[in-house]
N, C-alpha and C. Protein backbone atom coordinates (compact mmCIF):
# COMPACT_ATOMS: atom_id res chain seq x y z
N UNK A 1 66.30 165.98 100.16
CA UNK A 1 65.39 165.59 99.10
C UNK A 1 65.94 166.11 97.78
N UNK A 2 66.06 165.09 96.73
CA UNK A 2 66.43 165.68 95.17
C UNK A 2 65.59 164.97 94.75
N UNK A 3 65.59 165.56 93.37
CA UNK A 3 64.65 164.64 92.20
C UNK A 3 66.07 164.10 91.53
N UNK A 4 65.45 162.66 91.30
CA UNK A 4 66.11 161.80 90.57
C UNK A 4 65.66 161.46 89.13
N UNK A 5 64.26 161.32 88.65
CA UNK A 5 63.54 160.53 87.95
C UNK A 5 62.63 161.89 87.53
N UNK A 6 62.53 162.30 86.20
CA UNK A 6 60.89 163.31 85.50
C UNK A 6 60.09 162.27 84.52
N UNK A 7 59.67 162.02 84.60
CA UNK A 7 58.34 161.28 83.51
C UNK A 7 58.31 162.27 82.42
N UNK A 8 58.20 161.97 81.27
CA UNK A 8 57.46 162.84 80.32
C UNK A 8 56.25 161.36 79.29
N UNK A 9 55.35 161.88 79.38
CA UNK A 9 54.35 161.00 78.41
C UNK A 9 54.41 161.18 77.15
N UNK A 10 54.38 159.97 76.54
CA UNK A 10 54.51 159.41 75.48
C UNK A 10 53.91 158.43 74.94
N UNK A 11 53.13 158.79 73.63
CA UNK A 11 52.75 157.43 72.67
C UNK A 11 53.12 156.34 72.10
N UNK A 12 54.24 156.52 72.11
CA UNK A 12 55.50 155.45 71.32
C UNK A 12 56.80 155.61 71.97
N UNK A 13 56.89 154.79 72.53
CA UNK A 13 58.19 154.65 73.16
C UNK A 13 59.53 154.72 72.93
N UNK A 14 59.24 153.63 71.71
CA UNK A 14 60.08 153.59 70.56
C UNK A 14 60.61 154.38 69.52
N UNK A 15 59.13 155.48 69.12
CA UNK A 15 59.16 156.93 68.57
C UNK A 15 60.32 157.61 69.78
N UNK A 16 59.55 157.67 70.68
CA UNK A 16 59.83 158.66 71.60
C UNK A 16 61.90 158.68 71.80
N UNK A 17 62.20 157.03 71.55
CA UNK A 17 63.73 157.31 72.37
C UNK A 17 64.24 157.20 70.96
N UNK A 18 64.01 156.99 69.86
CA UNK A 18 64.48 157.45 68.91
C UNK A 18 64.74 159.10 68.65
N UNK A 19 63.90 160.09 68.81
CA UNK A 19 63.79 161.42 69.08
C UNK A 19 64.75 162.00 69.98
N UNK A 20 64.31 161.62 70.95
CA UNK A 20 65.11 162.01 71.90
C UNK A 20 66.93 161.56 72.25
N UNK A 21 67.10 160.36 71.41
CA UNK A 21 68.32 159.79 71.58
C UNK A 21 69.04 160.73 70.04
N UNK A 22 68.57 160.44 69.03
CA UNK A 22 68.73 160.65 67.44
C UNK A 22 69.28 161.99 67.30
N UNK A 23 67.54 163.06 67.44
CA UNK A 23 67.98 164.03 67.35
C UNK A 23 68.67 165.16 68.93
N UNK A 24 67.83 164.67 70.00
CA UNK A 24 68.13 165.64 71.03
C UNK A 24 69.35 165.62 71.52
N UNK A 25 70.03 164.09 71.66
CA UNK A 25 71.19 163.69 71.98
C UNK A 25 71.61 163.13 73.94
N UNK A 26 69.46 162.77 74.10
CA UNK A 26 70.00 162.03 75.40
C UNK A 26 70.78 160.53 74.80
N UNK A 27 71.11 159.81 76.10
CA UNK A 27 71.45 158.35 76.02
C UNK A 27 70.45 157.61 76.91
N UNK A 28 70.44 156.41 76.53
CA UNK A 28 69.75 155.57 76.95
C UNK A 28 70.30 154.75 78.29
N UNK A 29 70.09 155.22 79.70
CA UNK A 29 70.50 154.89 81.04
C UNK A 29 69.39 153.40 81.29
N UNK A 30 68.65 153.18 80.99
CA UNK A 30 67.49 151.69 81.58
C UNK A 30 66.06 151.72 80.35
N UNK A 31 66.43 150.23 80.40
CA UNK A 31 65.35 149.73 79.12
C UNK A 31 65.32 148.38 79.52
N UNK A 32 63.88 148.39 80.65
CA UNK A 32 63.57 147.10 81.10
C UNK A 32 62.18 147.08 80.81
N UNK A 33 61.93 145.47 80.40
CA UNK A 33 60.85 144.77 79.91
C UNK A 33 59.90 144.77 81.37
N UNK A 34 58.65 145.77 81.04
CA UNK A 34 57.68 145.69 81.93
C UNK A 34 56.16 144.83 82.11
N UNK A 35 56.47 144.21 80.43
CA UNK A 35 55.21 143.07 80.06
C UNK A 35 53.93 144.68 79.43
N UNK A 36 53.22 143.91 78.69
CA UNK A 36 51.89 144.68 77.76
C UNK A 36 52.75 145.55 76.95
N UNK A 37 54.10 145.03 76.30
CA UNK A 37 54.71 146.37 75.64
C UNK A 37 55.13 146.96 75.88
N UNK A 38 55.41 147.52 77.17
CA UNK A 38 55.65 148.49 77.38
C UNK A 38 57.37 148.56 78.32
N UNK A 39 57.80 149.22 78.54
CA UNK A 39 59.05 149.10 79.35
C UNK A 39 59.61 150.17 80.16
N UNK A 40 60.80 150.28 80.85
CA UNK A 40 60.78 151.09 82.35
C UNK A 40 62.11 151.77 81.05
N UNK A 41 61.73 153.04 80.58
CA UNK A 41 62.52 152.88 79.41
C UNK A 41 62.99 154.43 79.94
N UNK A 42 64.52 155.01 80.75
CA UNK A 42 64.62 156.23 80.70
C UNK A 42 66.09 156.79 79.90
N UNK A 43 66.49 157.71 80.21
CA UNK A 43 67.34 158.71 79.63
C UNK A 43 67.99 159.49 80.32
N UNK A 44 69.50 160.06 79.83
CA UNK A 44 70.17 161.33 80.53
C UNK A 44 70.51 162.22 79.68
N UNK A 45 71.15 162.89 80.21
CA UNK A 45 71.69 164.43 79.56
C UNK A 45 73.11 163.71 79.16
N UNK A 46 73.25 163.51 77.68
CA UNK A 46 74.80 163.37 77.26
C UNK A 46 75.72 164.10 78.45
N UNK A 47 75.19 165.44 78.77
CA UNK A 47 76.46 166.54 79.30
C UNK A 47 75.68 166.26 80.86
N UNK A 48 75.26 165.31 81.27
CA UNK A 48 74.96 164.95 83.29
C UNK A 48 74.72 163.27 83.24
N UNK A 49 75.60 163.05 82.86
CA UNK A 49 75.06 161.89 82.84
C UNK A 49 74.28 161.20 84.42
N UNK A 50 75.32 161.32 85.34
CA UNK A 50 74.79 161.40 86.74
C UNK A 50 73.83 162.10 87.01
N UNK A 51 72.53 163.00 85.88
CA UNK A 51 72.21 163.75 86.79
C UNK A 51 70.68 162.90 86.27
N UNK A 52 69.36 163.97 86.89
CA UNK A 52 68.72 163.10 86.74
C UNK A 52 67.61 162.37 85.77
N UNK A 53 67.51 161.42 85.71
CA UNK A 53 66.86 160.81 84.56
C UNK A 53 65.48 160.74 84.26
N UNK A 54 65.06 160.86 82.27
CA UNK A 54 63.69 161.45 81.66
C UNK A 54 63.37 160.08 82.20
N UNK A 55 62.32 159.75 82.14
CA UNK A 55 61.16 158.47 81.69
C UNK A 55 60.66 158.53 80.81
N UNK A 56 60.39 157.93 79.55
CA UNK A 56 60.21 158.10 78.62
C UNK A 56 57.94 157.39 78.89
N UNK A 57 57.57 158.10 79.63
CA UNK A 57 56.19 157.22 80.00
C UNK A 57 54.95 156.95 79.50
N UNK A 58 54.94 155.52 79.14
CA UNK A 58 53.74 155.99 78.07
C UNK A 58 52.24 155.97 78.70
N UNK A 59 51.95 156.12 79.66
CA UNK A 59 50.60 156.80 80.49
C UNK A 59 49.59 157.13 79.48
N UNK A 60 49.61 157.86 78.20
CA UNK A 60 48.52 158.46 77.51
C UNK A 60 47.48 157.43 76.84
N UNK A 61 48.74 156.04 77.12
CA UNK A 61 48.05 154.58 76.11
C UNK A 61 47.44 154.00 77.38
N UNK A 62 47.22 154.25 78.68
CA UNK A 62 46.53 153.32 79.49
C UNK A 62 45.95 154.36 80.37
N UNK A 63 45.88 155.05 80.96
CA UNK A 63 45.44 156.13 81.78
C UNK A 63 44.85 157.37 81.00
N UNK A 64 43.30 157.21 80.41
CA UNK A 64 42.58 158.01 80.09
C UNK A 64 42.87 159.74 80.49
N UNK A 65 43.26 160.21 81.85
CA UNK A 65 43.61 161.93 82.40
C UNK A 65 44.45 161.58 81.88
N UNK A 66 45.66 161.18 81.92
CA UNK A 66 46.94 161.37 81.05
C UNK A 66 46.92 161.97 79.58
N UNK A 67 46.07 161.28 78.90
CA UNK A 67 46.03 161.75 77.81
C UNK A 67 45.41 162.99 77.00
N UNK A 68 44.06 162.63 77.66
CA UNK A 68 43.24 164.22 78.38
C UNK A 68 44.38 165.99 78.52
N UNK A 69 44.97 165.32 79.61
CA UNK A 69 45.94 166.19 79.89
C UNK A 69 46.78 166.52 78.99
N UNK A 70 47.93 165.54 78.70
CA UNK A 70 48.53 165.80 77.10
C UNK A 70 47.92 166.71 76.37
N UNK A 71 46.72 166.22 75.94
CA UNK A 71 46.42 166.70 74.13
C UNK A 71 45.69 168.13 74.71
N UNK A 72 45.44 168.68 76.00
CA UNK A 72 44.83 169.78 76.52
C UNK A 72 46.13 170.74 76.38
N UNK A 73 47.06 170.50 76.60
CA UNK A 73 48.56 171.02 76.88
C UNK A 73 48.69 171.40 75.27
N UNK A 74 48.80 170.33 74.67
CA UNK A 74 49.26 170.69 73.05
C UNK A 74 48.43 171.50 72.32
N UNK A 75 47.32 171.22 72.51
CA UNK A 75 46.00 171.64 71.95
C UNK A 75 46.45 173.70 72.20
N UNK A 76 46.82 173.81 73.64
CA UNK A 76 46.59 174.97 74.32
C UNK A 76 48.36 175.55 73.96
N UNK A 77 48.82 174.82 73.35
CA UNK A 77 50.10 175.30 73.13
C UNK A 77 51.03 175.41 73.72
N UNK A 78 51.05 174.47 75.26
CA UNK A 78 51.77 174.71 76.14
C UNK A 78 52.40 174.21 76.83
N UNK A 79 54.17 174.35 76.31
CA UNK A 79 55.18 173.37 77.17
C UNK A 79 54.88 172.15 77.90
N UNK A 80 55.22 170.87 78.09
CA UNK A 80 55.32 170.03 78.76
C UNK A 80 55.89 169.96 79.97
N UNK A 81 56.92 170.46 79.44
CA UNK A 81 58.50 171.03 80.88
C UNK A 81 59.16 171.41 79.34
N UNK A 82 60.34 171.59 80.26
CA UNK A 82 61.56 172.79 79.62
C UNK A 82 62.95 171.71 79.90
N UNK A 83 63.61 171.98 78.89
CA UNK A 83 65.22 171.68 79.27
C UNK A 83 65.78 172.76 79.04
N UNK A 84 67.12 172.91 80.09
CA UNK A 84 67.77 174.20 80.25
C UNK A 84 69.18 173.80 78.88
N UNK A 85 69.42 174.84 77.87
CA UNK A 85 70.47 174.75 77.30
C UNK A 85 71.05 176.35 77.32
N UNK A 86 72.68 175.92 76.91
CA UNK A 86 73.58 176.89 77.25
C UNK A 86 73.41 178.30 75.98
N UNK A 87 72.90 177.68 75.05
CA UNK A 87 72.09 178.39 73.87
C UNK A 87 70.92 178.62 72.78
N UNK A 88 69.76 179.19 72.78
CA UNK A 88 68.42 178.43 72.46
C UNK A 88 68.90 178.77 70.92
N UNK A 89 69.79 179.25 70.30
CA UNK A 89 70.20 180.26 69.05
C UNK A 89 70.58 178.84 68.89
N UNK A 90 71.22 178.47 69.19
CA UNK A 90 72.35 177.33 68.31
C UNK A 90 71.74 176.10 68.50
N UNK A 91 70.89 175.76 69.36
CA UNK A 91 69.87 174.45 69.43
C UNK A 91 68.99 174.64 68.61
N UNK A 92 68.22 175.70 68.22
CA UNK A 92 67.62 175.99 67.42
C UNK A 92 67.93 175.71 65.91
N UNK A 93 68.66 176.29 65.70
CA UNK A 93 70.07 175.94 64.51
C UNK A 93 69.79 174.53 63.65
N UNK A 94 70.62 173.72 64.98
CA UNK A 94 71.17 172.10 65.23
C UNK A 94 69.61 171.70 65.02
N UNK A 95 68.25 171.89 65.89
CA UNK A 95 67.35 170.67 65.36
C UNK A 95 66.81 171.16 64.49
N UNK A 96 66.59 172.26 63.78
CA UNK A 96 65.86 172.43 62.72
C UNK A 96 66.70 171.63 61.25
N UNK A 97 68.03 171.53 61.72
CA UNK A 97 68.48 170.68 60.41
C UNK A 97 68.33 169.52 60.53
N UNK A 98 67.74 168.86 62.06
CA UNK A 98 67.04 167.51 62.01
C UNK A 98 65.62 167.60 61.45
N UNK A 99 65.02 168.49 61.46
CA UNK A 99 63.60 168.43 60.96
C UNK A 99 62.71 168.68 62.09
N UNK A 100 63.17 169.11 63.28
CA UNK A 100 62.61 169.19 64.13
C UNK A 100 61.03 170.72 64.06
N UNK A 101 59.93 170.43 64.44
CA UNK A 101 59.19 171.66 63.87
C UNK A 101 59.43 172.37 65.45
N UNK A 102 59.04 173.75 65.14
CA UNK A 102 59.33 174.98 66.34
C UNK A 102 58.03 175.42 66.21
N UNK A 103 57.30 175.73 67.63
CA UNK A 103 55.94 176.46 67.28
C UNK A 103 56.34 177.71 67.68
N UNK A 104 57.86 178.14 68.52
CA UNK A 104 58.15 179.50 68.89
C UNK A 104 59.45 179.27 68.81
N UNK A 105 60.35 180.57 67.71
CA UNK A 105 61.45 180.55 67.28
C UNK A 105 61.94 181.27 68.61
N UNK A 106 63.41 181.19 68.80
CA UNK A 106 64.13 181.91 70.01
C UNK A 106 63.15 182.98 70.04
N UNK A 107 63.16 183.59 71.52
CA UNK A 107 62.17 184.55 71.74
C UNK A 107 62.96 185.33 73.08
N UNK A 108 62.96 186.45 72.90
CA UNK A 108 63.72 186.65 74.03
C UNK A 108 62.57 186.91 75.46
N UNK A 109 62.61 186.58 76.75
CA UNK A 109 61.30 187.49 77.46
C UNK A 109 61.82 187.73 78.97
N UNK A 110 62.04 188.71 78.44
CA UNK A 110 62.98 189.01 80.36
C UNK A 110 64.51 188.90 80.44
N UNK A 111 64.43 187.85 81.44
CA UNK A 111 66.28 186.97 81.45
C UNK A 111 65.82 185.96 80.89
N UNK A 112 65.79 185.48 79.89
CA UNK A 112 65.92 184.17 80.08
C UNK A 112 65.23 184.55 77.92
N UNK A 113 65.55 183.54 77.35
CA UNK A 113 65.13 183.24 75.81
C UNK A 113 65.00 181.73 75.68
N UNK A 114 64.09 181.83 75.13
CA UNK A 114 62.94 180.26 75.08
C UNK A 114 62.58 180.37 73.86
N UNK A 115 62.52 178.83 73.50
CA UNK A 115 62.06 177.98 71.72
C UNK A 115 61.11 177.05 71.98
N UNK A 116 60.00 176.92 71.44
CA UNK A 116 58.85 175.50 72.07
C UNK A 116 59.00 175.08 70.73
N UNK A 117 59.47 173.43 71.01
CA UNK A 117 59.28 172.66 70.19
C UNK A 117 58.55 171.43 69.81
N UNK A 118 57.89 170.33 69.11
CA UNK A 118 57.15 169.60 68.76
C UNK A 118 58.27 168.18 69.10
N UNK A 119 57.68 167.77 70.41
CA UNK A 119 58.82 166.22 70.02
C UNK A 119 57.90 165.25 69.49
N UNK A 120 57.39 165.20 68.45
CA UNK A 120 56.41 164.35 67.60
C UNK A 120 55.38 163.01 68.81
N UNK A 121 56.06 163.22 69.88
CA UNK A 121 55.43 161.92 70.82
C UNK A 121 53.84 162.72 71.93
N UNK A 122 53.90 163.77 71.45
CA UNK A 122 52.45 164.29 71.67
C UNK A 122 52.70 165.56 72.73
N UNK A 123 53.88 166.29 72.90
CA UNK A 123 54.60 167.20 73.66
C UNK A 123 55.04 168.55 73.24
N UNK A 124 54.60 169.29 73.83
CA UNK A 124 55.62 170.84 73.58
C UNK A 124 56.52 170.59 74.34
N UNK A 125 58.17 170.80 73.89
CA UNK A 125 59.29 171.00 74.86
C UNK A 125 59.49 172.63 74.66
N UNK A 126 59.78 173.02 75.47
CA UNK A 126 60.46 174.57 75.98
C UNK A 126 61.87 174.39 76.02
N UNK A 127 62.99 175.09 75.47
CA UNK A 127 64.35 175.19 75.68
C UNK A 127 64.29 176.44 76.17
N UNK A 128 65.40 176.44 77.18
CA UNK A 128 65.71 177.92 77.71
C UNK A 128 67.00 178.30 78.23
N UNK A 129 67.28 179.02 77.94
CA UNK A 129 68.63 179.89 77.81
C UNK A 129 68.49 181.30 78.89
N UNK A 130 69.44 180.44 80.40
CA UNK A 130 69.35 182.11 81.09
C UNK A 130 70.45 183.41 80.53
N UNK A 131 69.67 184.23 80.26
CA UNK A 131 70.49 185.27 79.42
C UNK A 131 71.58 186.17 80.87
């Protein structure tokens, strides 16, 4: 058993893979027309490409708990999921000169140093760096 496929929810799709393509630096692996707008729209890791792929999902626009959930998460300040990078210092760096907002600058806590950031599509992301 592996995971292939993570969902993350999203309001704008279009917002969303702009963000994530622009500033984060996934690529765009599948962008199929699913009808009502919407599309089977995911992503990889520039550096995995083989490995496995976001969903960019927009659930919060049709599934009432979805969204619930979302804005309970943001509201409460708290990560969506996490992507693992090799440095939260220098990602940190890199999106703040995109404009990216941080609700927690590098932080060190234990092993490991973590940054929560705002991906404007209704999400806290967590970066983390095992120290």
């Amino acid at each position: 058993m592996k995971v292939t496929l993570i969902s993350i929810p999203v309001r704008d799709q279009e917002k969303a893979l702009k963000f994530y393509t622009e500033k984060l630096g996934f690529l765009k692996k599948k962008d199929l027309p699913l009808g009502g707008g919407n599309r089977w729209l995911t992503l990889v890791s520039s550096e995995w490409q083989d490995g496995p792929e976001l969903l960019l999902e927009p659930g919060p626009n049709h599934f009432e708990p979805c969204k619930i959930y979302q804005d309970a998460l943001m509201e409460a300040g708290m990560p969506y999921t996490q992507f693992d990078v090799k440095s939260v210092d220098e990602e940190y760096e890199r999106l703040t000169k995109f404009g990216v907002k941080f609700s927690m600058k590098p932080t060190e806590m234990g092993t490991v140093k973590v940054a929560v950031f705002n991906d404007t599509c209704g999400n806290n992301i967590q970066l983390v760096e095992e120290l």
